[in-house]
C-alpha atoms as a PDB file:
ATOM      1  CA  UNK A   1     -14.584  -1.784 -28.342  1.00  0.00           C
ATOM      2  CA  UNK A   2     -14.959  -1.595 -24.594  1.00  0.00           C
ATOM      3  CA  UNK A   3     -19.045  -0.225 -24.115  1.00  0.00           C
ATOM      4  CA  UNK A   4     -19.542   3.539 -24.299  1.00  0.00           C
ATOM      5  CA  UNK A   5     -20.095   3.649 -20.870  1.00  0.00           C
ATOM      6  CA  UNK A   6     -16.537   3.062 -20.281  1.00  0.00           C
ATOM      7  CA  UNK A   7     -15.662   6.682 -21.736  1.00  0.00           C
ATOM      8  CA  UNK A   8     -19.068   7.653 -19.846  1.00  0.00           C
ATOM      9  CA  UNK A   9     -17.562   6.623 -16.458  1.00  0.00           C
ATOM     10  CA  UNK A  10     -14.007   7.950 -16.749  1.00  0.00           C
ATOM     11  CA  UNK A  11     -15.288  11.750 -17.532  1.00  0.00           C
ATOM     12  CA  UNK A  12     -16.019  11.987 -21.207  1.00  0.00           C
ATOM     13  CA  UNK A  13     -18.749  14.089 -22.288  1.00  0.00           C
ATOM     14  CA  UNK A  14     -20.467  11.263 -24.723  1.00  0.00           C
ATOM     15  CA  UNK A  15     -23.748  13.783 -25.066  1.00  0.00           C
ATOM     16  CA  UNK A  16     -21.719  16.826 -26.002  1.00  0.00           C
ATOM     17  CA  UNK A  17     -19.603  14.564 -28.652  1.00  0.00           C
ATOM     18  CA  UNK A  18     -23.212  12.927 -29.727  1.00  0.00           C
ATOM     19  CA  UNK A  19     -24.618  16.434 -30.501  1.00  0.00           C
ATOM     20  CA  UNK A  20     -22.412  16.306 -32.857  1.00  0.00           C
ATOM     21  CA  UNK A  21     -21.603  12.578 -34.474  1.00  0.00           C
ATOM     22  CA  UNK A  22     -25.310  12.180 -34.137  1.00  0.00           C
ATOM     23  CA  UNK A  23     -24.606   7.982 -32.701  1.00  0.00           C
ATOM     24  CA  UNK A  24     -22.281   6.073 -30.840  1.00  0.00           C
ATOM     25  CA  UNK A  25     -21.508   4.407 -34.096  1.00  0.00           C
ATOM     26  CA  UNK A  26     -20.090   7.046 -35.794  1.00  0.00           C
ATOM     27  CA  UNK A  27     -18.438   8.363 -32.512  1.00  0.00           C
ATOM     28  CA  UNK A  28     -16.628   4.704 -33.054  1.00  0.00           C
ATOM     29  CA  UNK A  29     -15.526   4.716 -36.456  1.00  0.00           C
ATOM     30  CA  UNK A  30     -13.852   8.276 -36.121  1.00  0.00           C
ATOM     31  CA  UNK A  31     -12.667   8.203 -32.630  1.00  0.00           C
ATOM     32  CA  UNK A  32      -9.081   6.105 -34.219  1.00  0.00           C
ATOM     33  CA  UNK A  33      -8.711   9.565 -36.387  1.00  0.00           C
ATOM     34  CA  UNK A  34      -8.953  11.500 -32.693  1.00  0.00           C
ATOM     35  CA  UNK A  35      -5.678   9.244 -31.712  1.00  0.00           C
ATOM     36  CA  UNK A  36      -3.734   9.417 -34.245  1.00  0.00           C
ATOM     37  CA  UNK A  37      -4.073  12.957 -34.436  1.00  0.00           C
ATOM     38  CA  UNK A  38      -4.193  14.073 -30.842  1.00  0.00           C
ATOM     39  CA  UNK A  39      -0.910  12.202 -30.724  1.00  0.00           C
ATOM     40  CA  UNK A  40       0.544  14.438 -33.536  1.00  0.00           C
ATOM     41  CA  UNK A  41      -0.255  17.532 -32.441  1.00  0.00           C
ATOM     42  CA  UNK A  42       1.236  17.170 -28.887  1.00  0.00           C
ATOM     43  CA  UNK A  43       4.513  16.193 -30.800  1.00  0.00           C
ATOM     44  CA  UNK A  44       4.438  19.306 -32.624  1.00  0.00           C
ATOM     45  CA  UNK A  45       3.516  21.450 -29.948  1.00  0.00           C
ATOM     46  CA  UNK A  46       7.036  20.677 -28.265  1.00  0.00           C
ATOM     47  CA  UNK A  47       8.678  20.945 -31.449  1.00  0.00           C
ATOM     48  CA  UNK A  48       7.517  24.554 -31.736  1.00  0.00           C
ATOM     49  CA  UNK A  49       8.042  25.551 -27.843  1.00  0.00           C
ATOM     50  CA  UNK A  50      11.587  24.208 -28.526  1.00  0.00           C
ATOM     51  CA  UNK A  51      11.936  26.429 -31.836  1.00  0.00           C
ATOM     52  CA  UNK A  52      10.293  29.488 -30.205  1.00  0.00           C
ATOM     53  CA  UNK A  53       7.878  29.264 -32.831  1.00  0.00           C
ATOM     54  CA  UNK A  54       4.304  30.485 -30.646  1.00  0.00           C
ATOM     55  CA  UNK A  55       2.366  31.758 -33.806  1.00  0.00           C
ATOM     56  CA  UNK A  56       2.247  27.511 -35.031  1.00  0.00           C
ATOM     57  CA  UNK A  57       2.367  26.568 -31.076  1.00  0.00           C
ATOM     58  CA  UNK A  58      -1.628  28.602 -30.859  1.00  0.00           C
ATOM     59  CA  UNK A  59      -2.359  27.390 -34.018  1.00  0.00           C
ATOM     60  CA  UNK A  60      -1.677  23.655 -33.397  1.00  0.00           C
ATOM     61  CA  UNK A  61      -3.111  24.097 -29.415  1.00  0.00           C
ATOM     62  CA  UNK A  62      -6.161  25.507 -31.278  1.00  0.00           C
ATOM     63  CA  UNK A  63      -6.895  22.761 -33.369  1.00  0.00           C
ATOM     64  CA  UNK A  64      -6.166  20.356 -30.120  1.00  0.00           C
ATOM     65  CA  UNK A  65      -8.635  22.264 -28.305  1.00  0.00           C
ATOM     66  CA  UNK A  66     -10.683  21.427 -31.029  1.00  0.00           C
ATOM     67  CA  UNK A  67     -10.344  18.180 -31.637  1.00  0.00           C
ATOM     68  CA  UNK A  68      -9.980  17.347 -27.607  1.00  0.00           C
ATOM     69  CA  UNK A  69     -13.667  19.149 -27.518  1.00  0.00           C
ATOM     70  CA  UNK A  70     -15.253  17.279 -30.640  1.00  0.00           C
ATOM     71  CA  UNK A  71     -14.747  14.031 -28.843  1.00  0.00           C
ATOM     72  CA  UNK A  72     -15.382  15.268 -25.196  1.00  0.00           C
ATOM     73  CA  UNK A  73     -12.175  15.567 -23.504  1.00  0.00           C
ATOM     74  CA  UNK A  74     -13.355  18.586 -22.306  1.00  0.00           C
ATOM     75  CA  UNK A  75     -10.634  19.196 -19.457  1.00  0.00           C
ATOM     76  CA  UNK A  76      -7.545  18.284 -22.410  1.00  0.00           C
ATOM     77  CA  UNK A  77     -10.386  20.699 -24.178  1.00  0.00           C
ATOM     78  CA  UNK A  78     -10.023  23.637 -21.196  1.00  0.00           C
ATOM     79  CA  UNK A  79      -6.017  22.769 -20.686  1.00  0.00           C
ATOM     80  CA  UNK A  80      -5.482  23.674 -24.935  1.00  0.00           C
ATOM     81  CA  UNK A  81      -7.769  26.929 -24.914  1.00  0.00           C
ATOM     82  CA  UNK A  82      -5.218  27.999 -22.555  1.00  0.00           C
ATOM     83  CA  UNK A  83      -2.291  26.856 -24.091  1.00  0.00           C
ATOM     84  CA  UNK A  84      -3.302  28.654 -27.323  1.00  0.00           C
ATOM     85  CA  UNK A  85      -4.042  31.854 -25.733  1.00  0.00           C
ATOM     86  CA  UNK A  86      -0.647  31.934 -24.462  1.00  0.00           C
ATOM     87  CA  UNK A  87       0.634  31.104 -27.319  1.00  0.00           C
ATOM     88  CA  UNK A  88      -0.972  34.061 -28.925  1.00  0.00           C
ATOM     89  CA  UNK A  89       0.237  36.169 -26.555  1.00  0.00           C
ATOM     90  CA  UNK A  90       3.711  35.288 -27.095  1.00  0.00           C
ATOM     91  CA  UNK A  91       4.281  33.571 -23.284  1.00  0.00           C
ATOM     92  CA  UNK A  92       6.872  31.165 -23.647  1.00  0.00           C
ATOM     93  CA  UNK A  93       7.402  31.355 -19.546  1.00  0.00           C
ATOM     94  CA  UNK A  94       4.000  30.052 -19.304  1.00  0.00           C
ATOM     95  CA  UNK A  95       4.253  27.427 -22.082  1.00  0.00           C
ATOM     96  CA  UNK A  96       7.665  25.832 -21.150  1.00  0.00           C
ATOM     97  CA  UNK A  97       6.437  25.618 -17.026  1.00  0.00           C
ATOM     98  CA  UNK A  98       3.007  24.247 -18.040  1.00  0.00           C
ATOM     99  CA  UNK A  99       3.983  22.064 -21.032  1.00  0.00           C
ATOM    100  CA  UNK A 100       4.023  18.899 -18.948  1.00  0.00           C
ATOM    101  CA  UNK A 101       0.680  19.595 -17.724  1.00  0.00           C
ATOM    102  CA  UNK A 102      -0.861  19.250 -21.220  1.00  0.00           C
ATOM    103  CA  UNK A 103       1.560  16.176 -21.880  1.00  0.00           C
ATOM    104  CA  UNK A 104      -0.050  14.477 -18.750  1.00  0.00           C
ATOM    105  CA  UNK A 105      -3.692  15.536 -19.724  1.00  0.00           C
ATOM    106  CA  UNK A 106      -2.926  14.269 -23.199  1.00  0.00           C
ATOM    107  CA  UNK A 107      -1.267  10.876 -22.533  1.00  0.00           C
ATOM    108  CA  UNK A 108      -4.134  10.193 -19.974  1.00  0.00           C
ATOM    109  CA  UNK A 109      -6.582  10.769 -23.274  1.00  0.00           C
ATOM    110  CA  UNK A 110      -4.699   8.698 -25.371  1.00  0.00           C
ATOM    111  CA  UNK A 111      -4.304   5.847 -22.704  1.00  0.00           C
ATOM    112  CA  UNK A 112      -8.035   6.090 -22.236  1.00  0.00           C
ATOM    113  CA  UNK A 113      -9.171   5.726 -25.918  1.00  0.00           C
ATOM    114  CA  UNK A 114      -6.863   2.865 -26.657  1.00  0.00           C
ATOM    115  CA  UNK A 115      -8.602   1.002 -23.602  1.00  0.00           C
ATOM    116  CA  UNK A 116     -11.457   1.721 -24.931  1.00  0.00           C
ATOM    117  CA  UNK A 117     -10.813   0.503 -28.635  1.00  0.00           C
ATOM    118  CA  UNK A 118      -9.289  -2.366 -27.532  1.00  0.00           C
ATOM    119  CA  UNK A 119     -11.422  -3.776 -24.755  1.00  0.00           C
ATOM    120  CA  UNK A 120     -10.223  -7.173 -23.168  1.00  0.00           C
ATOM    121  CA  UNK A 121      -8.742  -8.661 -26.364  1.00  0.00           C
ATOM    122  CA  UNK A 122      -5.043  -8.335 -24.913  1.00  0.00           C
ATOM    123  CA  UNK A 123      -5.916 -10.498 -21.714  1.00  0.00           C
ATOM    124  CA  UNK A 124      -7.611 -12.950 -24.095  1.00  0.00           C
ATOM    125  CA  UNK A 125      -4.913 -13.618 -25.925  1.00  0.00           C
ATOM    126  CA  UNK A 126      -1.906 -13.527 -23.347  1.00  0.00           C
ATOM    127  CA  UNK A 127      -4.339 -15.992 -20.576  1.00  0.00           C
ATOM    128  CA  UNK A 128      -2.547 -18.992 -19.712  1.00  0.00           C
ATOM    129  CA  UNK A 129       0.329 -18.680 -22.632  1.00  0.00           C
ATOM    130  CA  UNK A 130       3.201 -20.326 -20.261  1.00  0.00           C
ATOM    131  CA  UNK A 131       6.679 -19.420 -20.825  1.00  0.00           C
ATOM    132  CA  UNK A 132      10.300 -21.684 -21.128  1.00  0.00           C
ATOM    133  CA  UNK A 133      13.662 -21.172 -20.406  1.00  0.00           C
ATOM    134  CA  UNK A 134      14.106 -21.684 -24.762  1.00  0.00           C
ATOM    135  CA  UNK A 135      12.478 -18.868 -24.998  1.00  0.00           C
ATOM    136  CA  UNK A 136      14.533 -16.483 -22.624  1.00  0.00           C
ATOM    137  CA  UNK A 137      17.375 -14.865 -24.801  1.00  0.00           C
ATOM    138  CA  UNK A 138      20.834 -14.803 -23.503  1.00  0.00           C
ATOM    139  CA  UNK A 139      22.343 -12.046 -26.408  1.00  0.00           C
ATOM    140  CA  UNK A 140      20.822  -8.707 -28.157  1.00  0.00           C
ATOM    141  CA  UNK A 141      18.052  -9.718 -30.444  1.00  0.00           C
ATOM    142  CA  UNK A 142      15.691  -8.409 -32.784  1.00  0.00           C
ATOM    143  CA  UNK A 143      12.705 -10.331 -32.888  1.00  0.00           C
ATOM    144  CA  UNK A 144      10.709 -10.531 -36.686  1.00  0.00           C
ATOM    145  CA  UNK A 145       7.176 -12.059 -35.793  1.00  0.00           C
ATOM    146  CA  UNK A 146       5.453 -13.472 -39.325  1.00  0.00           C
ATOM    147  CA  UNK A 147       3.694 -16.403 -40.072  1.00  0.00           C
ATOM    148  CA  UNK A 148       5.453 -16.256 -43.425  1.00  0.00           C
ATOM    149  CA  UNK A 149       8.710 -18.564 -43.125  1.00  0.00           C
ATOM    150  CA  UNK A 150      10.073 -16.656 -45.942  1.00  0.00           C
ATOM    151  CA  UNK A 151       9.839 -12.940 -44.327  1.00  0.00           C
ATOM    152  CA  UNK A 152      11.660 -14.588 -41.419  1.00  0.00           C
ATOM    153  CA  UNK A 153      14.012 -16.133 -43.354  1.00  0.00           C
ATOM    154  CA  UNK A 154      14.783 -13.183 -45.368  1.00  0.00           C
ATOM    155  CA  UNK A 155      15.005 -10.697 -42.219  1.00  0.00           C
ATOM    156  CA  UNK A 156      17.023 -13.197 -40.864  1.00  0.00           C
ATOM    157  CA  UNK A 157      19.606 -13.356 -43.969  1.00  0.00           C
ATOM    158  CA  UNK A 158      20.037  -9.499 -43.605  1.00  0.00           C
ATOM    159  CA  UNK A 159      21.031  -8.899 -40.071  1.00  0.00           C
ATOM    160  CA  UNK A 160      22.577 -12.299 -38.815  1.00  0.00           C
ATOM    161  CA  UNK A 161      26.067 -11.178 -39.768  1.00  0.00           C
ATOM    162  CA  UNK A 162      24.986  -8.331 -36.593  1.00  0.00           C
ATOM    163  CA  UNK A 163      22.535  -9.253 -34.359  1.00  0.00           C
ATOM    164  CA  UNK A 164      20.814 -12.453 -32.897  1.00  0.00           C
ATOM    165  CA  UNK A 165      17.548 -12.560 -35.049  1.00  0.00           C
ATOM    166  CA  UNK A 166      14.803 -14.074 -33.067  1.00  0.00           C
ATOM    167  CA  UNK A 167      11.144 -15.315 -34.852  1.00  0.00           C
ATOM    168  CA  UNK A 168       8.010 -16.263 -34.599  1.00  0.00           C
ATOM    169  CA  UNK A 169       5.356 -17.463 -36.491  1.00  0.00           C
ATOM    170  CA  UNK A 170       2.356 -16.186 -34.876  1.00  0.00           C
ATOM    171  CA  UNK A 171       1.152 -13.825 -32.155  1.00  0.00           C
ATOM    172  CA  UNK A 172       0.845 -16.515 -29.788  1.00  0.00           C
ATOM    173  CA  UNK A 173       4.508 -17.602 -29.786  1.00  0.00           C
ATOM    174  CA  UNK A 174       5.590 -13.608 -29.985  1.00  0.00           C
ATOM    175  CA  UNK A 175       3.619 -13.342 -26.828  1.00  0.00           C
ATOM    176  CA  UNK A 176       5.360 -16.101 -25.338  1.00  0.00           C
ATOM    177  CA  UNK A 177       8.379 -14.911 -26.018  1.00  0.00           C
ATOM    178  CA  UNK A 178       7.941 -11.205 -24.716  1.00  0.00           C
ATOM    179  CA  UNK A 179       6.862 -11.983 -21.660  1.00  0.00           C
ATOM    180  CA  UNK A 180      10.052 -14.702 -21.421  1.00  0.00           C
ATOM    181  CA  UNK A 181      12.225 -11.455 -21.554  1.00  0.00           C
ATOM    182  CA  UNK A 182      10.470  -9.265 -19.982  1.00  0.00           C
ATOM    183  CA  UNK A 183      12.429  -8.995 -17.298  1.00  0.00           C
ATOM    184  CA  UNK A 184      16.112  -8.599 -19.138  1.00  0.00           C
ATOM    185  CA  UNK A 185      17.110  -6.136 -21.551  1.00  0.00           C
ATOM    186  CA  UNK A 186      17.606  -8.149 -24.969  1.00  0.00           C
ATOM    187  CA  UNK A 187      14.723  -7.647 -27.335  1.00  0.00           C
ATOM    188  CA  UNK A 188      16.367  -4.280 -28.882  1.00  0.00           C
ATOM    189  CA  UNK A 189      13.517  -3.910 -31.442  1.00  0.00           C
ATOM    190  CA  UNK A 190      10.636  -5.988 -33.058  1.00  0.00           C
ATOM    191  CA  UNK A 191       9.570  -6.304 -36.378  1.00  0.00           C
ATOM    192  CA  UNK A 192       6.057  -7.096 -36.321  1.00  0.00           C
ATOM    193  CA  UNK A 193       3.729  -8.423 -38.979  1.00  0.00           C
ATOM    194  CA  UNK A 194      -0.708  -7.667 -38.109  1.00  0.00           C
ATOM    195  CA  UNK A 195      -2.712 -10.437 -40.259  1.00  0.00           C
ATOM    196  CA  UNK A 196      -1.299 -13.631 -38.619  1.00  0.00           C
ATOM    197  CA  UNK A 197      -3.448 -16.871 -37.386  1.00  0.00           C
ATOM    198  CA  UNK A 198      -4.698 -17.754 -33.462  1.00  0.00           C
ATOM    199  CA  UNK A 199      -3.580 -14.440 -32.092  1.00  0.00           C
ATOM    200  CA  UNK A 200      -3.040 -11.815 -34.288  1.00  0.00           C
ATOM    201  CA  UNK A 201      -0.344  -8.806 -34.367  1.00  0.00           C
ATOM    202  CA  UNK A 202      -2.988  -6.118 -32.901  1.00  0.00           C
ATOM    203  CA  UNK A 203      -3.191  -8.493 -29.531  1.00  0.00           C
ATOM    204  CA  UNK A 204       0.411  -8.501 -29.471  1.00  0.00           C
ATOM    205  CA  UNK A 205       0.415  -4.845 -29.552  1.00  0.00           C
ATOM    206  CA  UNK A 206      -2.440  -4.276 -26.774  1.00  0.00           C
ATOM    207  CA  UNK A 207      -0.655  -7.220 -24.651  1.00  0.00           C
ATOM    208  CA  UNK A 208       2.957  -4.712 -25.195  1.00  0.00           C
ATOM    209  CA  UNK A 209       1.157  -1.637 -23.756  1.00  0.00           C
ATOM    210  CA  UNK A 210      -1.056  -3.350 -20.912  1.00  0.00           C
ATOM    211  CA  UNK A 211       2.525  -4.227 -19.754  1.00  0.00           C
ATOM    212  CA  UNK A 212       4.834  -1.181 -20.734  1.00  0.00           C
ATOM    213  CA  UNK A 213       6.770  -2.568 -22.678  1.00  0.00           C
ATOM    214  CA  UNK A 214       6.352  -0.275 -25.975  1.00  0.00           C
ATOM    215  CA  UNK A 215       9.385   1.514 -25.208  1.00  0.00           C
ATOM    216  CA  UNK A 216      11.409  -1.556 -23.676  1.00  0.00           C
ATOM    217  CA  UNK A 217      11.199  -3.596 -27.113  1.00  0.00           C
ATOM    218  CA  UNK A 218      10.162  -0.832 -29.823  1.00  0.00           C
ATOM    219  CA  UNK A 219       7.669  -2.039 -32.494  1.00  0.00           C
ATOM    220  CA  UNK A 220       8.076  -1.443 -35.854  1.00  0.00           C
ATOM    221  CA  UNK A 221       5.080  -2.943 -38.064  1.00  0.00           C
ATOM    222  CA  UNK A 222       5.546  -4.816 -41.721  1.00  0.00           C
ATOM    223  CA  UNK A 223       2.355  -5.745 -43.088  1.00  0.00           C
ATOM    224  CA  UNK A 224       0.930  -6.355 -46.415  1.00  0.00           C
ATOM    225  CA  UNK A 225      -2.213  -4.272 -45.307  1.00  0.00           C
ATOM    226  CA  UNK A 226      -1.716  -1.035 -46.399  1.00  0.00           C
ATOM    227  CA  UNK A 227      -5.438   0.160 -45.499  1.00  0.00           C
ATOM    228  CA  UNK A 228      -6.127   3.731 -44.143  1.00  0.00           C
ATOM    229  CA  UNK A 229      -8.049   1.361 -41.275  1.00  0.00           C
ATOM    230  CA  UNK A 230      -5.440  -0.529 -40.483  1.00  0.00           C
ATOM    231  CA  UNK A 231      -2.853   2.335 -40.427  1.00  0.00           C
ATOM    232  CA  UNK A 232      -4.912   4.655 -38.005  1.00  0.00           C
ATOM    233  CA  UNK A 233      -5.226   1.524 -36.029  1.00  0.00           C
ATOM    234  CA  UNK A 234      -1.569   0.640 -35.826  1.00  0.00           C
ATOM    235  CA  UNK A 235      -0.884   4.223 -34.719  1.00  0.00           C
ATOM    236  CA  UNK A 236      -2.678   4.338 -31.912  1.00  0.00           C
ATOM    237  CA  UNK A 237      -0.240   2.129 -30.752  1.00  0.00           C
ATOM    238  CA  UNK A 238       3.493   3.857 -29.819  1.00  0.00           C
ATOM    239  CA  UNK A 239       4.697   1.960 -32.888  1.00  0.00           C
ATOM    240  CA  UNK A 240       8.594   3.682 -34.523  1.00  0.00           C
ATOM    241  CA  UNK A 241       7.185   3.179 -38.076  1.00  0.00           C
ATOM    242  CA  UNK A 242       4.937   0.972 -40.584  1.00  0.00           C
ATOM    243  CA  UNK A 243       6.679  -0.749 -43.860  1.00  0.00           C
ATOM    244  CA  UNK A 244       4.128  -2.170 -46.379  1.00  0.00           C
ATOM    245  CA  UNK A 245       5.046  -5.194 -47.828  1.00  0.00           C
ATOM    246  CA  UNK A 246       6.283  -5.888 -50.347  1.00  0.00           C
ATOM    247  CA  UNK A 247      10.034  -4.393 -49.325  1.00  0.00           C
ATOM    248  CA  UNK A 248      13.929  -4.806 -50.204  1.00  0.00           C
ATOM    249  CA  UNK A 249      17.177  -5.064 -47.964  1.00  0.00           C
ATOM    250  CA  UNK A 250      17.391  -1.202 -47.834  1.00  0.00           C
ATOM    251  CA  UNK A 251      13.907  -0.429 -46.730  1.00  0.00           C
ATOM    252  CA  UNK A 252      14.020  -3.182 -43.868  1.00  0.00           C
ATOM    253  CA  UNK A 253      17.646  -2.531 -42.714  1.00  0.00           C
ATOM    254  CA  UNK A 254      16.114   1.263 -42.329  1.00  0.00           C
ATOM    255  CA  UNK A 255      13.360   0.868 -40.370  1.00  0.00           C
ATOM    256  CA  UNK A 256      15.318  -1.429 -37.777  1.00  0.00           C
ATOM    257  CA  UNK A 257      17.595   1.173 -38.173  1.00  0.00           C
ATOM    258  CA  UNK A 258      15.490   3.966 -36.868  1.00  0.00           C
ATOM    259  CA  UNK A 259      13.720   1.294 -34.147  1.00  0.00           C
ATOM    260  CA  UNK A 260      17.516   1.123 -32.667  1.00  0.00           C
ATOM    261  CA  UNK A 261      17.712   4.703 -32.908  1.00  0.00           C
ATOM    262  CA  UNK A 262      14.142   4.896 -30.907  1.00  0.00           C
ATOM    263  CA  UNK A 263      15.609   2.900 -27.955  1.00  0.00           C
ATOM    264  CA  UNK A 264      18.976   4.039 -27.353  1.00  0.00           C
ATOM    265  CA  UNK A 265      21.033   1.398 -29.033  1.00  0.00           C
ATOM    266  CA  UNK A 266      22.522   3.581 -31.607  1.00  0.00           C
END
């Protein structure tokens, strides 16, 4: 966690929010639920504009407003209020030309928190990891990043007969290898495993977003940490999906499945 002076200095209302959490502590420890949530909602707010459906669009702008308030976003807060008023009054003109607006204000909340949860870890980790031309891939790949030799192994069994399978054994050498292809096109999705040794699968994930590259190579996590904590974490991250270990040919070859489907490839 970045200090709360962070959120202080970039326009959240910390004393409103503290009214109400009572400490910066708790602010902390709930603030991952705001994410994952506030990133729901906006996803379901376009789902109902596109169905026409403005009775669920108030309702779920309502609880944004809410939510956006609780944790003091008060101008995401302000944008919501009106969103669900309109929604209420059954103006879809207004909705559909203003949508975007409450996508920006949103986003910018989101982008904000996850600085602030993650502090400087990503530059940490990524500081002086040097690249080589071994590590720049020449054919489509899916990367699987484990320090089990086994999950790598096994991955590798089920799509080598399709793709290149790329691996690595630690966050470290998955950063390396990331920012070796940054600049082409080849990583088409990444299988990535949290509780590894010297850098772990979180950094990787902060080091992917500092550098846009979330939608570039999609993420999908496997983990054997199945935690509420760890879940709420992962999602604040633009992650396709989470598999639990342990898992089976047909659950793996799905989620790479929808990862492809995330990024274009199929």
């Amino acid at each position: 966690m970045k200090s709360i002076d962070f959120l202080k200095e970039n326009g959240v209302d910390i004393s409103k929010s503290l009214e109400l959490f009572g400490d910066v502590s708790t602010y902390n420890e709930t603030i991952g639920e705001f994410l994952v949530g506030i990133h729901t909602k906006i996803k379901n707010l376009i789902h109902f504009m596109e169905d026409k459906d403005l009775e669920n669009y108030a309702i779920t702008a309502h609880s944004m407003k809410s939510d956006a308030k609780n944790f003091g976003f008060t101008a995401l807060a302000d944008m919501a209020l009106e969103h669900e008023e309109k929604g209420k009054a059954g103006d879809l003109y207004f909705i559909t030309s203003h949508i975007n607006d409450l996508i920006k204000k949103t986003n910018d909340a989101i982008i904000l928190v996850q600085e602030y949860m993650n502090g400087d870890d990503a530059d940490e980790a990524s500081h002086a990891i040097e690249t080589s031309d071994e590590d720049v891939y020449q054919k489509k790949t899916i990367l699987v990043v484990d320090d089990s030799n086994i999950i790598r192994n096994f991955v590798k069994r089920i799509f080598s007969d399709q793709y290149n399978v790329g691996t690595a054994k630690d966050g470290e050498e998955a950063i390396r290898i990331i920012k070796a292809n940054m600049d082409n096109d080849f990583i088409e999705a990444i299988l990535l495993d949290l509780n590894m040794p010297k850098v772990d699968g979180f950094a990787v994930l902060e080091f992917m977003r500092q550098n846009n590259l979330l939608r570039k190579m999609p993420v999908s996590i496997i983990s054997g940490d199945s935690s509420k904590e760890t879940i709420d974490k992962a999602f604040t991250y633009e992650i396709v999906d989470m598999l639990s270990k342990p898992f089976n040919d047909q659950s793996v070859k799905m989620v790479i499945e929808k990862t492809l489907i995330y990024k274009g490839v199929i």
